[in-house]
PDB file of N, CA and C in Angstrom:
ATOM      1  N   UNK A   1      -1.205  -2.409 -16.714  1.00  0.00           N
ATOM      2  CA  UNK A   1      -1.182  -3.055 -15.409  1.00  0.00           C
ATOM      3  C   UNK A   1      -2.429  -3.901 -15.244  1.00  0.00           C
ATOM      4  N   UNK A   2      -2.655  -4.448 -14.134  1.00  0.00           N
ATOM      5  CA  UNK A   2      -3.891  -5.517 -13.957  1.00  0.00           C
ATOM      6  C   UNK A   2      -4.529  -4.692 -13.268  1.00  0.00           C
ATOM      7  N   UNK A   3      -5.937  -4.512 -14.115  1.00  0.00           N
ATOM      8  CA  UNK A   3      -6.730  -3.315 -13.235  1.00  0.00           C
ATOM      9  C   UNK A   3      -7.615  -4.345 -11.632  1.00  0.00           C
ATOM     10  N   UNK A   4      -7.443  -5.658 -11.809  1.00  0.00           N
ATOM     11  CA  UNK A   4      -8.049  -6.196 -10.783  1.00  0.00           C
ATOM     12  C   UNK A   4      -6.925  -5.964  -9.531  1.00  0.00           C
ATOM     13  N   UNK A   5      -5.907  -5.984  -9.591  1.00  0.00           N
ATOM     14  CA  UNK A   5      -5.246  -6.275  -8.820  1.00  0.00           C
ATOM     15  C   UNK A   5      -4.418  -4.939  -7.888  1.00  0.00           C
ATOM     16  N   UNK A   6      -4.593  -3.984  -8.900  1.00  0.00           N
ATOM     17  CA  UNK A   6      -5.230  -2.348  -8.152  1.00  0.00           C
ATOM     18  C   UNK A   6      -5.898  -2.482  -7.463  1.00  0.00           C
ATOM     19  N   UNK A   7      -6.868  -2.739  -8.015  1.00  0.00           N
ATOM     20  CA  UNK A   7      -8.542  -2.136  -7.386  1.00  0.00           C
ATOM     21  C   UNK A   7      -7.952  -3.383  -5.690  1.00  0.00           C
ATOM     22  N   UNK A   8      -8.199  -4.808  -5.847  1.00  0.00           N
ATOM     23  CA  UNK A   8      -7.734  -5.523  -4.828  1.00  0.00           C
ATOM     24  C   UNK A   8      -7.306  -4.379  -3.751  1.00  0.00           C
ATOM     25  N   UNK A   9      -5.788  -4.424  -4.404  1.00  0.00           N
ATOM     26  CA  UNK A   9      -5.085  -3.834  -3.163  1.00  0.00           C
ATOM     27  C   UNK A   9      -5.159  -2.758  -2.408  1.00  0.00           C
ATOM     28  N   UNK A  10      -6.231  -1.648  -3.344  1.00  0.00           N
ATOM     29  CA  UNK A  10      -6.382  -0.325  -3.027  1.00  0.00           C
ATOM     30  C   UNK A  10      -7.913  -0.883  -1.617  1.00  0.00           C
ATOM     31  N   UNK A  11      -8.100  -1.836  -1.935  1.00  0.00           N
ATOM     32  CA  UNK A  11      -9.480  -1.979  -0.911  1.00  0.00           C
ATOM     33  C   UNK A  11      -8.799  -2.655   0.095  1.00  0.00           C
ATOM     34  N   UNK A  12      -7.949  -3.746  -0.226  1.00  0.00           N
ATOM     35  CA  UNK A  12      -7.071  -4.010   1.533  1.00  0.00           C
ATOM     36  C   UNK A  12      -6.902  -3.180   2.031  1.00  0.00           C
ATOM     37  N   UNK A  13      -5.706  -2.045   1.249  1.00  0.00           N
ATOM     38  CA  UNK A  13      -5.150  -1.139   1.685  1.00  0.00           C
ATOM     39  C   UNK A  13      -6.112  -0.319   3.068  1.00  0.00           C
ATOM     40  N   UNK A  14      -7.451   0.146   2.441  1.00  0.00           N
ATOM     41  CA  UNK A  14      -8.516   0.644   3.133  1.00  0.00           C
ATOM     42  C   UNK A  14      -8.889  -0.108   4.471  1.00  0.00           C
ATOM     43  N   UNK A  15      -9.329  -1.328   3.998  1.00  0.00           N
ATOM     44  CA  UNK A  15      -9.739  -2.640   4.924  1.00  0.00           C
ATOM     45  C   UNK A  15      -8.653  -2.363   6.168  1.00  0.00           C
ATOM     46  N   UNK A  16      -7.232  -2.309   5.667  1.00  0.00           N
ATOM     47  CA  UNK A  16      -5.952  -2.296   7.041  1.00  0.00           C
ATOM     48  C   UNK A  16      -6.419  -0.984   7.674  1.00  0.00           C
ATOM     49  N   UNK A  17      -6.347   0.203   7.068  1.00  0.00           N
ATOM     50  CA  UNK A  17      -6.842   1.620   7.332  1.00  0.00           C
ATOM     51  C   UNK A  17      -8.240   1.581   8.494  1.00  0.00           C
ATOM     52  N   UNK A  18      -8.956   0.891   7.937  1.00  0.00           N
ATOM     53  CA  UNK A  18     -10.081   0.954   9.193  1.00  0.00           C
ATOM     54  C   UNK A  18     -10.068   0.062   9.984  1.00  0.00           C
ATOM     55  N   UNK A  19      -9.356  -1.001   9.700  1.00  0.00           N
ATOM     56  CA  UNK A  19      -9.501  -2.141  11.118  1.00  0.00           C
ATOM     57  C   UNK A  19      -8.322  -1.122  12.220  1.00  0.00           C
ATOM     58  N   UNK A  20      -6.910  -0.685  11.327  1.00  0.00           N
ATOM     59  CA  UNK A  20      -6.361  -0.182  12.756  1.00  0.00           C
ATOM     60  C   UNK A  20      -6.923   1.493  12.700  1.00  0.00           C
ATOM     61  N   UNK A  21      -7.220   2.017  12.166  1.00  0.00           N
ATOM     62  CA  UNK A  21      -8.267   3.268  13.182  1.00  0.00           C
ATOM     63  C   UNK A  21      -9.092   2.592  14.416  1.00  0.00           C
ATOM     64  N   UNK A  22     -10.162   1.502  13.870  1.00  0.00           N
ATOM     65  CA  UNK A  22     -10.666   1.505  14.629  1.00  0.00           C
ATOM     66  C   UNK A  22      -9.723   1.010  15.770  1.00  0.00           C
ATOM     67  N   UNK A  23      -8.972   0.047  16.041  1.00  0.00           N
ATOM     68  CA  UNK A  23      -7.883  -0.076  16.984  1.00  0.00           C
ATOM     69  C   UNK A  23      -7.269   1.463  17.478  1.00  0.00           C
ATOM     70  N   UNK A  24      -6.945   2.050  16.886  1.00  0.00           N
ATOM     71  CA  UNK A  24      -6.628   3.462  17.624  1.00  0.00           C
ATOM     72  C   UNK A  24      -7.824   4.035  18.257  1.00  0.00           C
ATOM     73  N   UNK A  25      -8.931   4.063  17.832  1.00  0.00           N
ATOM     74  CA  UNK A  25     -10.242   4.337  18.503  1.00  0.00           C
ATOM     75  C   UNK A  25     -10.554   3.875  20.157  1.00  0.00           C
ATOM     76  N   UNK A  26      -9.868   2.555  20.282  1.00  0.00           N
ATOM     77  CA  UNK A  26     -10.246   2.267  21.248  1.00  0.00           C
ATOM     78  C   UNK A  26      -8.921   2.208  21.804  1.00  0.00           C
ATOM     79  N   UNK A  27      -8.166   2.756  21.659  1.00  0.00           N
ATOM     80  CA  UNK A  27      -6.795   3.193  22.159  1.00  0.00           C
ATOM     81  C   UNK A  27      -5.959   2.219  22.207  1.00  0.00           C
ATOM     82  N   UNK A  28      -5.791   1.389  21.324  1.00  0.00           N
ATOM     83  CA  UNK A  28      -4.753  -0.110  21.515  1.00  0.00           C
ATOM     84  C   UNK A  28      -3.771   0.541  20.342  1.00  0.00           C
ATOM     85  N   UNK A  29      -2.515  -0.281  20.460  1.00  0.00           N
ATOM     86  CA  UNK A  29      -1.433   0.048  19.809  1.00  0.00           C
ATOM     87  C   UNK A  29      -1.510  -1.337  18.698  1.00  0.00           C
ATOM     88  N   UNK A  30      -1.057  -1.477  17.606  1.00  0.00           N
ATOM     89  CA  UNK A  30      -0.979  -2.156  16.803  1.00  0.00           C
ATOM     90  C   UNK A  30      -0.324  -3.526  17.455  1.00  0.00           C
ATOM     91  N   UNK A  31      -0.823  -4.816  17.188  1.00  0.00           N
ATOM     92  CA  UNK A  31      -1.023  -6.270  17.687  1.00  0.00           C
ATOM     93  C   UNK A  31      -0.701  -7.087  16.294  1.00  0.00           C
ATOM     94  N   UNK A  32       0.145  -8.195  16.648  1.00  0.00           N
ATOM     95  CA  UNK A  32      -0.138  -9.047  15.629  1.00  0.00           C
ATOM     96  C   UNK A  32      -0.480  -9.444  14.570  1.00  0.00           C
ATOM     97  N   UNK A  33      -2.037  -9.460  14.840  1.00  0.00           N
ATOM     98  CA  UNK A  33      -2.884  -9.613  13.805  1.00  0.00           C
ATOM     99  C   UNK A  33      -2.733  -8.127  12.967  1.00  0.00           C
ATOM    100  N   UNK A  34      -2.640  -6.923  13.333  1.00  0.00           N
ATOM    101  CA  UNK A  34      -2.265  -5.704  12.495  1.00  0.00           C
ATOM    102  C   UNK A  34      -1.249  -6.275  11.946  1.00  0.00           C
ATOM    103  N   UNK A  35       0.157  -6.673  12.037  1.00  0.00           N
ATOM    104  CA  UNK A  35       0.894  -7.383  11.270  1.00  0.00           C
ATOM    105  C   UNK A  35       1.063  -8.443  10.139  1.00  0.00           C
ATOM    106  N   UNK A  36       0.319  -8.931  10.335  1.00  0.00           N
ATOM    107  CA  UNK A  36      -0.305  -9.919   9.333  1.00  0.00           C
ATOM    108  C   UNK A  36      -0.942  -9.318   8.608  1.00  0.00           C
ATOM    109  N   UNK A  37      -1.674  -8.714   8.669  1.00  0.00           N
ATOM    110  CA  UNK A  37      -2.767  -7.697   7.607  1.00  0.00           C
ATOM    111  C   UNK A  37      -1.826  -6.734   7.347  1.00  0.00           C
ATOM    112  N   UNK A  38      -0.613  -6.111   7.691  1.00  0.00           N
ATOM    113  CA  UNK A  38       0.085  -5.896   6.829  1.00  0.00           C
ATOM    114  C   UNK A  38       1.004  -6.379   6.162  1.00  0.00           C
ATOM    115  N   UNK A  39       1.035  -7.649   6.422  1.00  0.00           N
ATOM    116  CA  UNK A  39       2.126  -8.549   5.554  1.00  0.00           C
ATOM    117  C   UNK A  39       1.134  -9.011   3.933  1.00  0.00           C
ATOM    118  N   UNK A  40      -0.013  -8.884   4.305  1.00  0.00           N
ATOM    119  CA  UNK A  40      -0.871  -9.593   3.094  1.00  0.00           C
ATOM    120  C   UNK A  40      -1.464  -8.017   2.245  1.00  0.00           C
ATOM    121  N   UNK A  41      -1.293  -6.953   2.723  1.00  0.00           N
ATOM    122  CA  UNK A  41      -1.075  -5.765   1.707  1.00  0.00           C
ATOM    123  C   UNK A  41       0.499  -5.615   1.336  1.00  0.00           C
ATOM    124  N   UNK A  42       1.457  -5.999   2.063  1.00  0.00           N
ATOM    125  CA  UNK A  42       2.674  -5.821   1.524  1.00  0.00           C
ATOM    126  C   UNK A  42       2.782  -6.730   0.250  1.00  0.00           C
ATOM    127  N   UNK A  43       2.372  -8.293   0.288  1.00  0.00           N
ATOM    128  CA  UNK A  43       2.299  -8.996  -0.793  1.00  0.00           C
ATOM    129  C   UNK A  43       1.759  -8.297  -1.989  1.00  0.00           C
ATOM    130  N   UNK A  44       0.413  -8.408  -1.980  1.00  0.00           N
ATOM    131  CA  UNK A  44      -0.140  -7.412  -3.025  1.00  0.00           C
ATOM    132  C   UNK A  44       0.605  -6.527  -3.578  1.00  0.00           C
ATOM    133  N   UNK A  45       1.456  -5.143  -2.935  1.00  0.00           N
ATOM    134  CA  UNK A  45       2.257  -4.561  -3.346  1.00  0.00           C
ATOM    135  C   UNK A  45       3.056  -5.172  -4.067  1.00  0.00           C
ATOM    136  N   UNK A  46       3.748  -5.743  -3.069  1.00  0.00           N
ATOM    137  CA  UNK A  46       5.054  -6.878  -4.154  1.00  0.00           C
ATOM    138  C   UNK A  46       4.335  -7.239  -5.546  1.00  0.00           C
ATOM    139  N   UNK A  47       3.482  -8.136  -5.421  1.00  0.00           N
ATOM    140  CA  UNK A  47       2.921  -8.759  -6.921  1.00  0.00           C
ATOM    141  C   UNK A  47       2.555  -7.880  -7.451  1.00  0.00           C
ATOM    142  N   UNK A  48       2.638  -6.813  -7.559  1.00  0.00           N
ATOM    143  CA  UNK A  48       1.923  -5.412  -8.204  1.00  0.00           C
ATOM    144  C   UNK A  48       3.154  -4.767  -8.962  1.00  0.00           C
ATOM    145  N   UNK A  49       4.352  -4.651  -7.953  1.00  0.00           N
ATOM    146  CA  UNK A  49       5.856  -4.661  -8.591  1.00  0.00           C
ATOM    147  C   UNK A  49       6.296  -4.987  -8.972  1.00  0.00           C
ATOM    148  N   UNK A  50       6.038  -6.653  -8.726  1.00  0.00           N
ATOM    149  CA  UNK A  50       6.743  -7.390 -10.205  1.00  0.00           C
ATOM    150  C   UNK A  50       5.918  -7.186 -11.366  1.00  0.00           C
ATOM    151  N   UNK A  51       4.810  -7.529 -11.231  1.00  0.00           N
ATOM    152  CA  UNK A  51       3.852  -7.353 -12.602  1.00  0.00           C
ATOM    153  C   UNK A  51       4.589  -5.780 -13.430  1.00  0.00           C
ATOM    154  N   UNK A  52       4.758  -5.136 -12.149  1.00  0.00           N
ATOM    155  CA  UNK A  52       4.883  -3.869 -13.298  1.00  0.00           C
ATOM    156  C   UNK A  52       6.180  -3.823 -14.114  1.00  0.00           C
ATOM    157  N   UNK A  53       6.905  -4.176 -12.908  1.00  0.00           N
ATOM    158  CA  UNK A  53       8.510  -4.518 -13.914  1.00  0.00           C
ATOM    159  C   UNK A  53       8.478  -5.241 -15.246  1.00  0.00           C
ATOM    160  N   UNK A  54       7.564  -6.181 -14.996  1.00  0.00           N
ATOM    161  CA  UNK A  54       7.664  -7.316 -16.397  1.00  0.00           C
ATOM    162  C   UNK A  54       6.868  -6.783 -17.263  1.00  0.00           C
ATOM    163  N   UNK A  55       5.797  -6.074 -17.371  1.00  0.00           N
ATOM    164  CA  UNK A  55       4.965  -5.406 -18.310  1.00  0.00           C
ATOM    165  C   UNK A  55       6.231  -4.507 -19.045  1.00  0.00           C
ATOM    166  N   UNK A  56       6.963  -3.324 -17.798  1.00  0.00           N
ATOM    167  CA  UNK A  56       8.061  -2.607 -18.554  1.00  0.00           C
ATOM    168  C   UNK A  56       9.127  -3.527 -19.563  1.00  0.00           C
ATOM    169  N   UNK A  57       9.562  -4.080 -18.982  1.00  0.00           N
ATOM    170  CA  UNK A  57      10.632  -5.623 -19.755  1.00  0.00           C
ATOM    171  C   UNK A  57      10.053  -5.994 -21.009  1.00  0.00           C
ATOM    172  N   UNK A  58       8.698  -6.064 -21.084  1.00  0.00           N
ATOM    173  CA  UNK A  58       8.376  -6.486 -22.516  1.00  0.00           C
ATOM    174  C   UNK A  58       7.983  -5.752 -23.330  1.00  0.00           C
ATOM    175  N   UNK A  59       7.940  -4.332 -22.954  1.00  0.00           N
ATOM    176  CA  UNK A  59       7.641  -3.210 -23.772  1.00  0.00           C
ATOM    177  C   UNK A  59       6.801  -2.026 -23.726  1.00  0.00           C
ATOM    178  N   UNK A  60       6.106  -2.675 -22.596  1.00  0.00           N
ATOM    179  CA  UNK A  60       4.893  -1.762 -22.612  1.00  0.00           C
ATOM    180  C   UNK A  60       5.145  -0.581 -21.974  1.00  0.00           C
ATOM    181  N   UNK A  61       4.491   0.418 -22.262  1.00  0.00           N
ATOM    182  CA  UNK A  61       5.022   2.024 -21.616  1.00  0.00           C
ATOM    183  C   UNK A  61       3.819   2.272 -21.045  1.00  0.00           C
ATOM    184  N   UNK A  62       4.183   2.977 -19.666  1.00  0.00           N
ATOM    185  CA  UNK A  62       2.926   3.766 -19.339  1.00  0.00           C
ATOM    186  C   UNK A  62       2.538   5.090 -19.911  1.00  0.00           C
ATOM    187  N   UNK A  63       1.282   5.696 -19.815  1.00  0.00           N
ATOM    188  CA  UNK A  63       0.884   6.582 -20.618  1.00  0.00           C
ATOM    189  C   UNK A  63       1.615   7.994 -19.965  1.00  0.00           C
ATOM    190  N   UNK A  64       1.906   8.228 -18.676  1.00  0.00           N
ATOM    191  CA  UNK A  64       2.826   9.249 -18.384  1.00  0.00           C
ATOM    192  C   UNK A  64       3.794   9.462 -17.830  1.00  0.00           C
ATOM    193  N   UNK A  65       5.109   8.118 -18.618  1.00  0.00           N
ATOM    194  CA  UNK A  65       6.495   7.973 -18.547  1.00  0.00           C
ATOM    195  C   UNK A  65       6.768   6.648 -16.924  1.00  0.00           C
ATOM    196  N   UNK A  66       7.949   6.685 -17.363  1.00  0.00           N
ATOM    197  CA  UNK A  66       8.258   4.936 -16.917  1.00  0.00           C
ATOM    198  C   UNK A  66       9.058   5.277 -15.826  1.00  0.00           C
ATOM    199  N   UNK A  67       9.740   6.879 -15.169  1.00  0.00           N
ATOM    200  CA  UNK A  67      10.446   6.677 -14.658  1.00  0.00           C
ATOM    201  C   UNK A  67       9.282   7.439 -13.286  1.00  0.00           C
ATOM    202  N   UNK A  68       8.451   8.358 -13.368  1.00  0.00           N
ATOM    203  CA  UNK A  68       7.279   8.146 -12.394  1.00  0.00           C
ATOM    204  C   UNK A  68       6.612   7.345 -12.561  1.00  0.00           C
ATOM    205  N   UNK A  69       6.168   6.383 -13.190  1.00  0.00           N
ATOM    206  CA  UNK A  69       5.422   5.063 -12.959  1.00  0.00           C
ATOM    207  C   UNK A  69       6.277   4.286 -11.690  1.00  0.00           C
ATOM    208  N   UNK A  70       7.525   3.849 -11.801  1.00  0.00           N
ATOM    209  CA  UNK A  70       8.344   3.118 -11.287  1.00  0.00           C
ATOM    210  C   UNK A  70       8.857   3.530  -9.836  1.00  0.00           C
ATOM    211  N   UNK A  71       8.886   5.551  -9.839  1.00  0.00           N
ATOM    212  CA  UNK A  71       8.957   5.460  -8.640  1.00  0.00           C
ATOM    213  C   UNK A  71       7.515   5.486  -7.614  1.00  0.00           C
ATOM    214  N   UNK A  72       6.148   5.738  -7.989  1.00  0.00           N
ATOM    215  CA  UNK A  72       5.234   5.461  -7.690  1.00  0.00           C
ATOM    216  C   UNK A  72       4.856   3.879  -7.070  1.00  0.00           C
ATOM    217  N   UNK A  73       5.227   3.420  -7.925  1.00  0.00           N
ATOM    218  CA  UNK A  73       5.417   1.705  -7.650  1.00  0.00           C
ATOM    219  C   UNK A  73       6.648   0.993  -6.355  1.00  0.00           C
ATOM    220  N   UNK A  74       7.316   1.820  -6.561  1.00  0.00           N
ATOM    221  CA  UNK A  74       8.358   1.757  -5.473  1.00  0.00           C
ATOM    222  C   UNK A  74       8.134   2.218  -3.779  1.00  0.00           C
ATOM    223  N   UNK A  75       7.334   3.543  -4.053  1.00  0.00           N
ATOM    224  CA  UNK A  75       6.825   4.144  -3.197  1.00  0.00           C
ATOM    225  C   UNK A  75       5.576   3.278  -2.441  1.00  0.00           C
ATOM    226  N   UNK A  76       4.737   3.029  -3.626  1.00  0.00           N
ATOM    227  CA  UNK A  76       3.474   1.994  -3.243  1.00  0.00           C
ATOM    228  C   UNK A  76       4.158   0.739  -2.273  1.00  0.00           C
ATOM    229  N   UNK A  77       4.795  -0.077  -2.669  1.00  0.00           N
ATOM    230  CA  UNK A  77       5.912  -0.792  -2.257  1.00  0.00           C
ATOM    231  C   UNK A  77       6.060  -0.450  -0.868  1.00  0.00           C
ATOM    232  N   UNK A  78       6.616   0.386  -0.373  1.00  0.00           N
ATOM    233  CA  UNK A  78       7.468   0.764   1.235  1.00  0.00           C
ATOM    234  C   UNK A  78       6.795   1.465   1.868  1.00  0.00           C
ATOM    235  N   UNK A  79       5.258   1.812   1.343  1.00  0.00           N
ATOM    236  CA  UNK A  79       4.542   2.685   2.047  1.00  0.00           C
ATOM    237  C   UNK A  79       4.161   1.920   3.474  1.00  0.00           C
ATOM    238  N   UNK A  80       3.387   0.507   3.316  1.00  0.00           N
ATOM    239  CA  UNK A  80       2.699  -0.315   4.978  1.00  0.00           C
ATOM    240  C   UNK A  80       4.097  -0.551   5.215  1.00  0.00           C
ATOM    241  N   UNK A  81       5.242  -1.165   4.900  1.00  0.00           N
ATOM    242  CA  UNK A  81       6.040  -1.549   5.858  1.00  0.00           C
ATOM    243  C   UNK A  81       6.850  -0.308   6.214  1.00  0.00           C
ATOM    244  N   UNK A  82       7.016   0.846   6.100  1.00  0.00           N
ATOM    245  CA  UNK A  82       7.380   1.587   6.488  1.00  0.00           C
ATOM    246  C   UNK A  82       6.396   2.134   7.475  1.00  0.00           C
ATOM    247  N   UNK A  83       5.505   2.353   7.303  1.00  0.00           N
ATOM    248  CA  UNK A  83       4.074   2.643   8.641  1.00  0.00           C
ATOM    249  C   UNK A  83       4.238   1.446   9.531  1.00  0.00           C
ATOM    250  N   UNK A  84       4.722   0.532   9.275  1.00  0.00           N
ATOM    251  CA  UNK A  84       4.393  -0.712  10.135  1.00  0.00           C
ATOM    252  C   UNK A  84       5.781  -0.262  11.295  1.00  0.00           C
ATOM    253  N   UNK A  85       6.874  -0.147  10.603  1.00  0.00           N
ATOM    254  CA  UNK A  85       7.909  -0.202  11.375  1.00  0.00           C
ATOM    255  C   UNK A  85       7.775   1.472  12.179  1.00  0.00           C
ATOM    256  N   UNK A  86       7.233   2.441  11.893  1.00  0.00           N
ATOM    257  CA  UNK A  86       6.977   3.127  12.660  1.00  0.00           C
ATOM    258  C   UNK A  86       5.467   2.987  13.564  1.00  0.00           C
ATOM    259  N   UNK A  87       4.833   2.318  13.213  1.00  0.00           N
ATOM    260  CA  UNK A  87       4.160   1.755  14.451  1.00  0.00           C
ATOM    261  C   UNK A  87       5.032   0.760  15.599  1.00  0.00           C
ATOM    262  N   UNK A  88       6.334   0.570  15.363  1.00  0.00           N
ATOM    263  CA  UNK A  88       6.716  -0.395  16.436  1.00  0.00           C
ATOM    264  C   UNK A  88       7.616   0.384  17.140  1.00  0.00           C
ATOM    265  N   UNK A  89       8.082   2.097  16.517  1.00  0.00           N
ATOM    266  CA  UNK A  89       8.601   3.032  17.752  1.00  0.00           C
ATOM    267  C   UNK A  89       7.272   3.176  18.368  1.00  0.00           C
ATOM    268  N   UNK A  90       6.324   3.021  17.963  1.00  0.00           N
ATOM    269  CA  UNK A  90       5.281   3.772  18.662  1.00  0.00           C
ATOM    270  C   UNK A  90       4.383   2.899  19.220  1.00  0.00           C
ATOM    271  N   UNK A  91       4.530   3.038  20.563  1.00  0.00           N
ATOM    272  CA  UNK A  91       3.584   1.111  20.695  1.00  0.00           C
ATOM    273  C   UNK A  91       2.007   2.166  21.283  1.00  0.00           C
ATOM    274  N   UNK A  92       1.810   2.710  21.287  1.00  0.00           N
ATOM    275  CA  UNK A  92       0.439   3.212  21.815  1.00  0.00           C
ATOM    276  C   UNK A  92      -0.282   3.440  21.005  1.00  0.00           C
ATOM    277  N   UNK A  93      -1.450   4.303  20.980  1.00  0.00           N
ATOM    278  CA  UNK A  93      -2.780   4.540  19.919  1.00  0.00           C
ATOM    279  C   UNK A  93      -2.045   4.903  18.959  1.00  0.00           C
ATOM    280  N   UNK A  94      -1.574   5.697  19.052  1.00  0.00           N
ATOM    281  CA  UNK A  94      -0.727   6.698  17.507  1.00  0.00           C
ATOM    282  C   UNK A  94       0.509   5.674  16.770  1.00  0.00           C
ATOM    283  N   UNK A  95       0.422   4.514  16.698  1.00  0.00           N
ATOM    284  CA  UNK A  95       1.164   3.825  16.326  1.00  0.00           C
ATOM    285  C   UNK A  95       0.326   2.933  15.315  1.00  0.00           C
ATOM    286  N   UNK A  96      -0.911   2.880  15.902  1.00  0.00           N
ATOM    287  CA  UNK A  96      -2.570   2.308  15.055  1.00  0.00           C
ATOM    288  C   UNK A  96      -2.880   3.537  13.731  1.00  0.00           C
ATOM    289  N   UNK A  97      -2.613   4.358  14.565  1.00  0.00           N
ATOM    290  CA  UNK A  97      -3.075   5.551  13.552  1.00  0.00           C
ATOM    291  C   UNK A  97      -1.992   6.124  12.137  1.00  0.00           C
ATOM    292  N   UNK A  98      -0.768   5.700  12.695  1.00  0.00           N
ATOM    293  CA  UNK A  98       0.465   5.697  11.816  1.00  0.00           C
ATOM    294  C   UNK A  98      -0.113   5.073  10.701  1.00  0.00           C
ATOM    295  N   UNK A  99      -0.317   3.301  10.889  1.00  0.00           N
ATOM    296  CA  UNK A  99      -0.697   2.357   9.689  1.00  0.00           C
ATOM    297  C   UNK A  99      -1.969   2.725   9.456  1.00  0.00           C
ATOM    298  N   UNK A 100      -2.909   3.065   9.832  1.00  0.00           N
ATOM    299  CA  UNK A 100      -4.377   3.878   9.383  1.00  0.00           C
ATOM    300  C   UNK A 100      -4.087   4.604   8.479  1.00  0.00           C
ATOM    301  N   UNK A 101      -2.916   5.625   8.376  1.00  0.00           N
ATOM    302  CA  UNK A 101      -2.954   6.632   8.075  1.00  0.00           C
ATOM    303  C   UNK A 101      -1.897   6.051   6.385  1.00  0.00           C
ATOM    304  N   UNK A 102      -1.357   5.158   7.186  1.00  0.00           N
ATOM    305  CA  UNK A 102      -0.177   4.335   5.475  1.00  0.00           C
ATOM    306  C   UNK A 102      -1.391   3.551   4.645  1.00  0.00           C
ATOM    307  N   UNK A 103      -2.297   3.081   5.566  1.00  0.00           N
ATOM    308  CA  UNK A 103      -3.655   2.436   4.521  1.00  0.00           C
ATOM    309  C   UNK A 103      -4.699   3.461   3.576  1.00  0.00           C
ATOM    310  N   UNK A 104      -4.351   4.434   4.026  1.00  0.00           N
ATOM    311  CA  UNK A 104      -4.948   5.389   3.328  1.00  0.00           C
ATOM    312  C   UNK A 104      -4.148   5.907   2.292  1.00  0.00           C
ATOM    313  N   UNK A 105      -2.864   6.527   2.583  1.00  0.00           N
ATOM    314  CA  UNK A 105      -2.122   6.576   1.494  1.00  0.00           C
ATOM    315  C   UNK A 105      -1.905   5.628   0.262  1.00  0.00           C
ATOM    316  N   UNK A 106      -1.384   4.679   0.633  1.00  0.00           N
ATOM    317  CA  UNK A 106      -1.370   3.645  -0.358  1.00  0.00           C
ATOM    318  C   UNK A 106      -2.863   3.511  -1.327  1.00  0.00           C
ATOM    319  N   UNK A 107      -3.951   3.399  -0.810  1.00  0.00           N
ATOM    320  CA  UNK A 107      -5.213   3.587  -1.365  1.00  0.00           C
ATOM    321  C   UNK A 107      -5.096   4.296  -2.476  1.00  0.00           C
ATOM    322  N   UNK A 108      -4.411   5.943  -1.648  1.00  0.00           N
ATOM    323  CA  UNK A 108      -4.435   7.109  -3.029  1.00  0.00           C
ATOM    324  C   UNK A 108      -3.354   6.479  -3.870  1.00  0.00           C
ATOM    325  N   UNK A 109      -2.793   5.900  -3.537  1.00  0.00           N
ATOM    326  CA  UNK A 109      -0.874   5.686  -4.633  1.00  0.00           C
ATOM    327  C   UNK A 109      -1.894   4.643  -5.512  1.00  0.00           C
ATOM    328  N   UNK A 110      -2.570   3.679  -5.351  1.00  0.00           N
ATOM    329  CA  UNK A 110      -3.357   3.085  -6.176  1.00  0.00           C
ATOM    330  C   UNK A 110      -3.894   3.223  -7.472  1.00  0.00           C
ATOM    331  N   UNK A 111      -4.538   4.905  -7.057  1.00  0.00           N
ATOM    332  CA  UNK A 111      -5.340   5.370  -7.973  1.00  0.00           C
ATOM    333  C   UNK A 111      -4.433   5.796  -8.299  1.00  0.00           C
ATOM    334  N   UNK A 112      -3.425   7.108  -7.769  1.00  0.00           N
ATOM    335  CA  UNK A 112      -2.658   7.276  -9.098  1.00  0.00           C
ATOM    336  C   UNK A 112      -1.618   6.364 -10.056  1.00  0.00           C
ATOM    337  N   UNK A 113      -1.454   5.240  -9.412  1.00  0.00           N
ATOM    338  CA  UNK A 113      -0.704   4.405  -9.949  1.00  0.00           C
ATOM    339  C   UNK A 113      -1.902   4.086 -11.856  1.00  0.00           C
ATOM    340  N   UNK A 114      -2.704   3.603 -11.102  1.00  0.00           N
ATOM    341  CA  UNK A 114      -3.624   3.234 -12.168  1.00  0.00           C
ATOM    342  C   UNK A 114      -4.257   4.612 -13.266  1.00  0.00           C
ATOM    343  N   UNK A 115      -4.190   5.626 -12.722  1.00  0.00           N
ATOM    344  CA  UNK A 115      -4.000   6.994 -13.961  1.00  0.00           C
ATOM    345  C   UNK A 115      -3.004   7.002 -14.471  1.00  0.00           C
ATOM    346  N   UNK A 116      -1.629   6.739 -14.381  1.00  0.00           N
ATOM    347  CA  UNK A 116      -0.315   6.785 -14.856  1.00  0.00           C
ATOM    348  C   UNK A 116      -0.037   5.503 -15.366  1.00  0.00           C
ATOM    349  N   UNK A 117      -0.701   4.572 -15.500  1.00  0.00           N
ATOM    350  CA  UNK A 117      -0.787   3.667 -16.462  1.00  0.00           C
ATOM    351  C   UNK A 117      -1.597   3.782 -18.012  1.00  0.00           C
ATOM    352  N   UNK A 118      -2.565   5.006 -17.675  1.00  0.00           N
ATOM    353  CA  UNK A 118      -2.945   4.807 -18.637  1.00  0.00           C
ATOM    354  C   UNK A 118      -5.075   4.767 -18.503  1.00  0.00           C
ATOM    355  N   UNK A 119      -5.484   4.288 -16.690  1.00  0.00           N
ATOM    356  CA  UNK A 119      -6.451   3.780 -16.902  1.00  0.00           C
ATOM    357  C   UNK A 119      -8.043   4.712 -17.135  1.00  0.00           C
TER     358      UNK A 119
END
């Protein structure tokens, strides 16, 4: 896999994680601009999924099997927009803290993504 492009996304990932804590901190519900910052970690994801598909396509194996690599990658994938869309049942603080809480996850899916490659 592209170890830059881990590391990248695992620090947005974070970056989204503390801009909306701190938004839950001060008790606001996820805005806009939280949207956008999760549309530009969802990208990352995406380009992270294709990369991985096409690495698999041409041969390459991860070091502990292709069919948890893939659902890891999948998972990585639907983790912010799935926090996102449950921040929009939830329009109050805990709706900030939902995607806080998907920016953190994804962070960890990062790292293990990048041990199960191999790194």
């Amino acid at each position: 896999m592209l170890d830059v492009l881990t590391l990248v996304t695992a620090v947005a990932a974070l970056l989204l994680a503390a801009w909306c804590g701190w938004a839950a901190y001060r008790g606001q519900p996820t805005k806009d601009w939280h949207f956008i910052g999760m549309a530009v970690v969802t990208v990352l994801t995406l380009a992270q999924l294709v990369i991985g598909v096409v690495k698999l396509a041409q041969g390459q194996d991860p070091e502990q099997g292709t069919t948890i690599f893939v659902a890891y990658l999948l998972g990585a994938f639907a983790c912010i927009p799935a926090a996102g869309f449950m921040s929009l049942a939830e329009r109050t603080r805990w709706g900030s803290v939902t995607v806080a809480a998907g920016g953190v996850v994804l962070a960890v899916l990062q790292v293990r993504l990048y041990d199960i490659w191999g790194g």
